[in-house]
N, C-alpha and C. Protein backbone atom coordinates (compact mmCIF):
# COMPACT_ATOMS: atom_id res chain seq x y z
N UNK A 1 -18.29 40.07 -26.54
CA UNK A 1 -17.38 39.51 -27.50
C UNK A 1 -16.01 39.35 -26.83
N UNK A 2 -15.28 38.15 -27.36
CA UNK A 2 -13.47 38.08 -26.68
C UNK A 2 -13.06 38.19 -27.67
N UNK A 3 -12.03 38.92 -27.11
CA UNK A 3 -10.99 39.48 -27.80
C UNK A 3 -9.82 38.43 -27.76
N UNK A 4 -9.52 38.39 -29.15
CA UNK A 4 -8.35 37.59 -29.56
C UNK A 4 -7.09 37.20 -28.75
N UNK A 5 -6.75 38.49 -28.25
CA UNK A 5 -5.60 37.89 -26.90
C UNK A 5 -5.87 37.45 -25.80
N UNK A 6 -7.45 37.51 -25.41
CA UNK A 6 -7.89 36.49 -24.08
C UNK A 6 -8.21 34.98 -24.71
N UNK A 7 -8.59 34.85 -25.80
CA UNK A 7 -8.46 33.42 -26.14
C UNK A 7 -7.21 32.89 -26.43
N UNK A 8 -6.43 33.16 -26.97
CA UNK A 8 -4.67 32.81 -26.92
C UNK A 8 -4.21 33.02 -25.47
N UNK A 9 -4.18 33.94 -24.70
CA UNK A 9 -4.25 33.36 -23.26
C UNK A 9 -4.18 32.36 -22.69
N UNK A 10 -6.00 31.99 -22.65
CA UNK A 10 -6.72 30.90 -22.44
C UNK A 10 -5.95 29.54 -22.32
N UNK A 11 -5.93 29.37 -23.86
CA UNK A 11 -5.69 27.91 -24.74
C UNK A 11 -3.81 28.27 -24.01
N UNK A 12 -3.50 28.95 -23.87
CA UNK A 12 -1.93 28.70 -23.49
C UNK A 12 -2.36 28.44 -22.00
N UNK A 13 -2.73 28.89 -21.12
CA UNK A 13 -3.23 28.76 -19.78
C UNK A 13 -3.52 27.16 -19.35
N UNK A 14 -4.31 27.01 -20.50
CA UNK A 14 -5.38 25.44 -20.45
C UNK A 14 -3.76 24.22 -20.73
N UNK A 15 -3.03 24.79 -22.11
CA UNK A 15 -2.12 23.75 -22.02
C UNK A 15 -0.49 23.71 -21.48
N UNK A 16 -0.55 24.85 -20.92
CA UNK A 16 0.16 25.06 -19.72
C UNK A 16 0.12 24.20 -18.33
N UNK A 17 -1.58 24.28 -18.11
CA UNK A 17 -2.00 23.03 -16.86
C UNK A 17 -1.82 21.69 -17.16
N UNK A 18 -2.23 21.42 -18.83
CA UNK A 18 -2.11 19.74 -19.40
C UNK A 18 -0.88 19.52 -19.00
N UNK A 19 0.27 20.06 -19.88
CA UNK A 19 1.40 19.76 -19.85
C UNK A 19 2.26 19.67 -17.88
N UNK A 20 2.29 20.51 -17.53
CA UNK A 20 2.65 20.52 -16.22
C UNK A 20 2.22 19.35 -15.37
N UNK A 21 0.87 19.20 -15.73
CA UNK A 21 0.43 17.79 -14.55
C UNK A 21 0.50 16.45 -15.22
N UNK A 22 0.69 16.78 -16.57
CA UNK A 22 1.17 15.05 -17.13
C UNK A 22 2.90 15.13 -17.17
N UNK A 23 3.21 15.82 -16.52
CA UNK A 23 5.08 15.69 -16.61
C UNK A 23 5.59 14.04 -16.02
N UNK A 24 6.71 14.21 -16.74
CA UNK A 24 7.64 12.88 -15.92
C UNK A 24 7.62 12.46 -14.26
N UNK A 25 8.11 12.86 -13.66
CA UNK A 25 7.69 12.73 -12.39
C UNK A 25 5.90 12.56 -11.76
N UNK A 26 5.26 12.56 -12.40
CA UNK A 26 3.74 12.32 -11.70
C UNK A 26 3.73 10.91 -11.87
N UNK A 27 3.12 9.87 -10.79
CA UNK A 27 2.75 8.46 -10.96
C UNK A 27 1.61 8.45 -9.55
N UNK A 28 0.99 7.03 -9.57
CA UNK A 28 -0.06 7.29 -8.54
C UNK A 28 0.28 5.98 -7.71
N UNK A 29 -0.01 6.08 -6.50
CA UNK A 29 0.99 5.17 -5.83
C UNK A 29 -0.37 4.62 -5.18
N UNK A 30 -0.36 3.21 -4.74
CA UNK A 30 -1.54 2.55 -4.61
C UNK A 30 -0.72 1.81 -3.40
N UNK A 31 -1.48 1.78 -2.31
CA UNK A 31 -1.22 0.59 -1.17
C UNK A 31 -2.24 -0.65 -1.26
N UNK A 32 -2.30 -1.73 -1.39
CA UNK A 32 -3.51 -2.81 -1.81
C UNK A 32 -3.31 -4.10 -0.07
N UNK A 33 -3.93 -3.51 0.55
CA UNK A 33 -4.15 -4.97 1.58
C UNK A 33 -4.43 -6.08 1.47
N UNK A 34 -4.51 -6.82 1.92
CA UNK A 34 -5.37 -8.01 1.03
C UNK A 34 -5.54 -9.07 2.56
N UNK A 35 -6.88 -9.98 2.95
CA UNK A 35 -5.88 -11.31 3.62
C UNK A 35 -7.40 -12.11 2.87
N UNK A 36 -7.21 -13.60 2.80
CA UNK A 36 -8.02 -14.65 2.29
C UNK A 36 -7.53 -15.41 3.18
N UNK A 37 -8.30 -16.81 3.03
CA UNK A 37 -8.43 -17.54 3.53
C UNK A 37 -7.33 -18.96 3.11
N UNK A 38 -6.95 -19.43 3.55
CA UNK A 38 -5.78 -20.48 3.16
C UNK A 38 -6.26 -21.57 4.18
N UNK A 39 -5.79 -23.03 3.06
CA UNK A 39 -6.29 -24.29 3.55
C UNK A 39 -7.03 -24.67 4.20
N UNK A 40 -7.35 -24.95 5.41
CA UNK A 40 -9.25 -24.77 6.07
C UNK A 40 -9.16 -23.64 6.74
N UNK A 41 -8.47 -23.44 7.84
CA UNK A 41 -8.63 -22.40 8.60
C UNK A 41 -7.89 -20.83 9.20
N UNK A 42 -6.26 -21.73 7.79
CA UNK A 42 -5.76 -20.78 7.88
C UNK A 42 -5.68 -18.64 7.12
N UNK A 43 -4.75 -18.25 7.12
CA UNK A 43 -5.13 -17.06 6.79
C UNK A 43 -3.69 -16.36 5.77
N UNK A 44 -3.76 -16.04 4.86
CA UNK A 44 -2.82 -15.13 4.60
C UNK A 44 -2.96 -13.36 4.28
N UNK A 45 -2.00 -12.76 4.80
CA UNK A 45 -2.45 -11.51 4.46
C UNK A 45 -1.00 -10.80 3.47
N UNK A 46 -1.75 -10.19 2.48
CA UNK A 46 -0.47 -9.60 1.56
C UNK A 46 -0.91 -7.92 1.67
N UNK A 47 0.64 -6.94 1.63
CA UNK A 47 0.07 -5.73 1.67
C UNK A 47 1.12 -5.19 0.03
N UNK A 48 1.45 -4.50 -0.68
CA UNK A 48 1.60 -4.39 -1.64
C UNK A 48 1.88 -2.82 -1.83
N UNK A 49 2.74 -2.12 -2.35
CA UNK A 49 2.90 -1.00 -2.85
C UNK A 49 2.94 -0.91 -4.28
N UNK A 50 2.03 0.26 -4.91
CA UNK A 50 2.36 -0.02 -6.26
C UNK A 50 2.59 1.32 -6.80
N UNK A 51 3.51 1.35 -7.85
CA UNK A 51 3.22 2.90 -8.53
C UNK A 51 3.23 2.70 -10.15
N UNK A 52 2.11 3.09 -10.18
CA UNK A 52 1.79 3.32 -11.47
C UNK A 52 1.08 1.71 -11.98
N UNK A 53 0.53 1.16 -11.32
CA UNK A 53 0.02 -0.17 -10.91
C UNK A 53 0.89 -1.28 -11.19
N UNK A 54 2.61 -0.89 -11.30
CA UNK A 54 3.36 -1.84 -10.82
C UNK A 54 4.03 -2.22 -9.51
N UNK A 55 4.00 -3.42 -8.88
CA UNK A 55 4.69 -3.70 -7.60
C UNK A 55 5.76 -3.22 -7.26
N UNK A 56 5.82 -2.16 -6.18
CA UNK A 56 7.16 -1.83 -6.22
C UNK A 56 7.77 -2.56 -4.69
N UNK A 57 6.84 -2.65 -3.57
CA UNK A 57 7.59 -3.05 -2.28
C UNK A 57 5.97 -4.05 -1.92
N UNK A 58 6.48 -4.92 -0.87
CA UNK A 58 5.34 -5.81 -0.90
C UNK A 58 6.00 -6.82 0.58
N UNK A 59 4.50 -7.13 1.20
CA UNK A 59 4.96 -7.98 2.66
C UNK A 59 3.65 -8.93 2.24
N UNK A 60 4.40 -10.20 3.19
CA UNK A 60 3.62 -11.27 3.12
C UNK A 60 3.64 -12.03 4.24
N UNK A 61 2.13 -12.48 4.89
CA UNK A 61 2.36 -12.94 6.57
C UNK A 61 1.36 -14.32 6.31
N UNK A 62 1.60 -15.70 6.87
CA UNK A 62 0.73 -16.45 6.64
C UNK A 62 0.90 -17.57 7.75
N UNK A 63 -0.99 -17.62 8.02
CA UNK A 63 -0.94 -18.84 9.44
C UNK A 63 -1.84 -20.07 8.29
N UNK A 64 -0.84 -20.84 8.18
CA UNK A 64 -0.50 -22.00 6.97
C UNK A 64 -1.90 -23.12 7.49
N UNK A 65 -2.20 -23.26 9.26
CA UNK A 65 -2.78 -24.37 9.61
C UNK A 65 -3.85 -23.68 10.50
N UNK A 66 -4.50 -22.07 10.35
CA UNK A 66 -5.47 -21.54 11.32
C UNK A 66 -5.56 -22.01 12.58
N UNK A 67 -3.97 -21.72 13.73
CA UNK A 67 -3.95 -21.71 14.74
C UNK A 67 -3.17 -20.29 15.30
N UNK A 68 -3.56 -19.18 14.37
CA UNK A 68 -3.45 -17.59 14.81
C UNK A 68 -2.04 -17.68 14.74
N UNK A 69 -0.90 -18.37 14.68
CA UNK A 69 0.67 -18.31 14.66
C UNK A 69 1.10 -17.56 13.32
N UNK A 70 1.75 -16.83 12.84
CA UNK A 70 2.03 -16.92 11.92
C UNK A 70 3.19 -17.57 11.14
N UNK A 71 2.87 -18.26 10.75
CA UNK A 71 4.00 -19.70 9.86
C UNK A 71 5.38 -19.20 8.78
N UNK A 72 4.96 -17.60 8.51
CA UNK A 72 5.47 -17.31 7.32
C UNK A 72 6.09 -16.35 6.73
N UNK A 73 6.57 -15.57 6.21
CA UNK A 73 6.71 -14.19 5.97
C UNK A 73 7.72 -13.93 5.22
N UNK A 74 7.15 -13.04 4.31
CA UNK A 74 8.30 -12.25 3.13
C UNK A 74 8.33 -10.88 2.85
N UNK A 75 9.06 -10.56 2.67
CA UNK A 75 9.25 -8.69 2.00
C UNK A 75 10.20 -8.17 2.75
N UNK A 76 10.08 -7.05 2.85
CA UNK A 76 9.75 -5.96 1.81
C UNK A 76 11.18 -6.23 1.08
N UNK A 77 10.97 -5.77 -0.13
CA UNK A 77 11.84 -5.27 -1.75
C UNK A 77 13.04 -4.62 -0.84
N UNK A 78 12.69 -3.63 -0.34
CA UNK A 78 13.47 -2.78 -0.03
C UNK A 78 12.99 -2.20 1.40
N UNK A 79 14.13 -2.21 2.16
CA UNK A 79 13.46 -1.26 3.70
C UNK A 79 13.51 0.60 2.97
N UNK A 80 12.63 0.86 4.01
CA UNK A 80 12.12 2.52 3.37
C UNK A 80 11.81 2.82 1.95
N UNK A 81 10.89 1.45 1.28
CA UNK A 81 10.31 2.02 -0.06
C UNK A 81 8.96 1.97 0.18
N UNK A 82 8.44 2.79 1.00
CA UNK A 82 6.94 2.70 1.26
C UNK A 82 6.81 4.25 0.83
N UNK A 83 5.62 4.73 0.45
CA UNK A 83 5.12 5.75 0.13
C UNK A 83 5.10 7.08 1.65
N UNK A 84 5.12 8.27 1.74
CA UNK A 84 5.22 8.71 3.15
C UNK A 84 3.67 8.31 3.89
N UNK A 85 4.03 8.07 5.14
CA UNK A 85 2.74 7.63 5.85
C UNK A 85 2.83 6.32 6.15
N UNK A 86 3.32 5.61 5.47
CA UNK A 86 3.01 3.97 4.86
C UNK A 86 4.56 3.19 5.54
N UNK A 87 5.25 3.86 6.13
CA UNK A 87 6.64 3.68 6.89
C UNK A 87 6.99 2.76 7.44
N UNK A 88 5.92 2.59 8.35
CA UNK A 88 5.58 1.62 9.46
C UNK A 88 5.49 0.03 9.26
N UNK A 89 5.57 0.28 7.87
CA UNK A 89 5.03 -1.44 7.75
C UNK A 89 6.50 -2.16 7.79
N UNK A 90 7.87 -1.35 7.51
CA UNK A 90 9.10 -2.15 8.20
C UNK A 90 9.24 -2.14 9.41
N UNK A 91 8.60 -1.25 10.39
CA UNK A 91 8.55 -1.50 11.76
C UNK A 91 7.86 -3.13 11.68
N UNK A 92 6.40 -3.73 11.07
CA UNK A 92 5.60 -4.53 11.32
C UNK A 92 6.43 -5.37 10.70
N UNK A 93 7.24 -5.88 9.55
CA UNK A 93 8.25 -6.85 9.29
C UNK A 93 8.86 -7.06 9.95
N UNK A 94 9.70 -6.06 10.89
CA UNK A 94 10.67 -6.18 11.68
C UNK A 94 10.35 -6.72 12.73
N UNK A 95 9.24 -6.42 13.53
CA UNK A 95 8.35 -6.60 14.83
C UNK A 95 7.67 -8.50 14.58
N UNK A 96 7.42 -9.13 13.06
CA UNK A 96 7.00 -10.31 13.56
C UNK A 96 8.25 -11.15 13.52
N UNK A 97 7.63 -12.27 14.43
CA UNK A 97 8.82 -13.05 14.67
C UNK A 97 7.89 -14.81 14.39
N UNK A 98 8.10 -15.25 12.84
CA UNK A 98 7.54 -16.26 12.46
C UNK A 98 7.40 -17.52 13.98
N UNK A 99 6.31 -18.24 14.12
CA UNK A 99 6.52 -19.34 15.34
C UNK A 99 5.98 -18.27 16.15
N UNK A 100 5.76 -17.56 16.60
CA UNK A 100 5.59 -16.67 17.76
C UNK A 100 4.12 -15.51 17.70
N UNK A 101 4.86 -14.67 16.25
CA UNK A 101 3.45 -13.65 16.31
C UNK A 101 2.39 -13.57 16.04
N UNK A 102 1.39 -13.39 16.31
CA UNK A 102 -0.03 -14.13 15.73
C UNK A 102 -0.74 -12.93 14.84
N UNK A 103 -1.54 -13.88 13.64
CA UNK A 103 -2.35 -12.81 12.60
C UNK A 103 -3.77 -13.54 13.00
N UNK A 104 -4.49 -12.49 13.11
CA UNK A 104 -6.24 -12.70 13.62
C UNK A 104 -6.80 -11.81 12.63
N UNK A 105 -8.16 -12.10 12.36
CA UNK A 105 -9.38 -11.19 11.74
C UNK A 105 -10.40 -10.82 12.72
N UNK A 106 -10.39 -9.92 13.57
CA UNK A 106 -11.47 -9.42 14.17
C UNK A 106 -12.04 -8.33 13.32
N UNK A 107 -13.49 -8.51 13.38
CA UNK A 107 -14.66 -7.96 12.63
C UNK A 107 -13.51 -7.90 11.26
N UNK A 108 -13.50 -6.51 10.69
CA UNK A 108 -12.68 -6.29 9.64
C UNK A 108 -11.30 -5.76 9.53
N UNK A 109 -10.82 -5.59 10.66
CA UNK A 109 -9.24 -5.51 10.91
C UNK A 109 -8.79 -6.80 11.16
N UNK A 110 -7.16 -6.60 10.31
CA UNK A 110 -6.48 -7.27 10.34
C UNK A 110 -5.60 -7.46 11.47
N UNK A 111 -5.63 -8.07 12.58
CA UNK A 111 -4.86 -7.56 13.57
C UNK A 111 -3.12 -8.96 13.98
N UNK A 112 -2.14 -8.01 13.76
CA UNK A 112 -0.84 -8.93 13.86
C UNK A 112 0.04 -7.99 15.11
N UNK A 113 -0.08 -9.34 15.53
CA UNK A 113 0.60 -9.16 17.40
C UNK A 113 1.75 -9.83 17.73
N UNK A 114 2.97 -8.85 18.15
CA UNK A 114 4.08 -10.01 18.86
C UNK A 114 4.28 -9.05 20.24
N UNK A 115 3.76 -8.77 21.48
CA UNK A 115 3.79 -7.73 22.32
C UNK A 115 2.93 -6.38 22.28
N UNK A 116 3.21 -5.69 20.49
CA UNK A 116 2.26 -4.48 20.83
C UNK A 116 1.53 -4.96 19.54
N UNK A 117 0.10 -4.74 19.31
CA UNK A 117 -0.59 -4.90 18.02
C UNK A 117 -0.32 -4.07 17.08
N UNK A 118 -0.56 -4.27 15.55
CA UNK A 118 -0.34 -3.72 14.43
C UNK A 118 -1.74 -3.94 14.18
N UNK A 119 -2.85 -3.08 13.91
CA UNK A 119 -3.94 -3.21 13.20
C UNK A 119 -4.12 -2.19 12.18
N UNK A 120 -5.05 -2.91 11.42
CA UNK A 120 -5.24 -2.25 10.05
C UNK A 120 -6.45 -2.82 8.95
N UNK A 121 -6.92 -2.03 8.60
CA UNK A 121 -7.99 -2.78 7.75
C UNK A 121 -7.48 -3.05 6.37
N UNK A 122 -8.25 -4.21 5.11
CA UNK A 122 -8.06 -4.42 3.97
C UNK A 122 -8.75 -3.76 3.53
N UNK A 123 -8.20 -3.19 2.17
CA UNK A 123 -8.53 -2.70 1.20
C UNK A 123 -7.89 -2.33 0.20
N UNK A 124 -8.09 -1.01 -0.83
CA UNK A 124 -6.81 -0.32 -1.39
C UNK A 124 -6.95 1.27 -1.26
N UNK A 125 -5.61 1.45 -0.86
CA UNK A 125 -5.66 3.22 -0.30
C UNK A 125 -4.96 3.62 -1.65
N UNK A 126 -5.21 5.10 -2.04
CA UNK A 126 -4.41 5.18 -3.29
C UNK A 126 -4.31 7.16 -2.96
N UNK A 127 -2.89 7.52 -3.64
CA UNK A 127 -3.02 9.07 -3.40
C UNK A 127 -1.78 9.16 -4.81
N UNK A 128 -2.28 10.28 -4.60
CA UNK A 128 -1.63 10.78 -6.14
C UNK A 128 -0.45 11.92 -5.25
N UNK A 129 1.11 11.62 -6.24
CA UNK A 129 2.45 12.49 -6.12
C UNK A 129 2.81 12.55 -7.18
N UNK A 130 2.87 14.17 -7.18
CA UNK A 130 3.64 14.88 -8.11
C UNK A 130 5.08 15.17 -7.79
N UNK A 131 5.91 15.29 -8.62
CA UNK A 131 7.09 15.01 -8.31
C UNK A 131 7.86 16.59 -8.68
């Protein structure tokens, strides 16, 4: 048999954990890769930060006529609004130089080159921060 003050415990224990992990500060931060195919042979690739599945920082690279150049490029929102880990991708804004750096698809990496390569595969990476 339980005794009355281990179930009041309990139920305070149980919504002690609810409350704490649904607080203000928790959101889930999503990185989304992406590249398709554009006009016959060209390619665009978009990478995307999101929290809470809104856009918060976002890059955009595109070879407009599929001759590996890249024609194009936009982002980021903000330099250093990438999630930790995810840093690098203002190094890779910074590093292309439209007319010059080239975006390729080998097997399933995305690979963008102006001197040293940036590779990376598509998909969506997602990790959860508590705040």
């Amino acid at each position: 048999m339980i005794k009355k003050p281990t179930v009041v415990a309990l139920l305070l224990a149980i919504f002690l954990i609810i409350v704490t992990s649904c607080s203000k500060g928790t959101y889930t931060q999503t990185i989304k890769i992406t590249i398709d195919p554009v006009n016959v042979n060209g390619l665009i690739s978009k990478i995307g930060y999101y929290r809470d599945r809104e856009l918060v920082n976002s890059l955009t690279f595109i070879d407009g006529d599929g001759d590996s150049i890249i024609d194009g490029k936009t982002g980021p929102t903000a330099e250093g609004n990438w999630p930790k880990g995810w840093e690098w991708f203002d190094d890779l804004y910074s590093d292309v130089i439209v007319g010059y750096s080239t975006i390729t698809m080998i097997d399933e990496k995305i690979v963008i080159q102006n001197g040293s390569a940036h590779e990376f595969l598509p998909g969506e990476y997602e990790c959860e921060y508590i705040g």
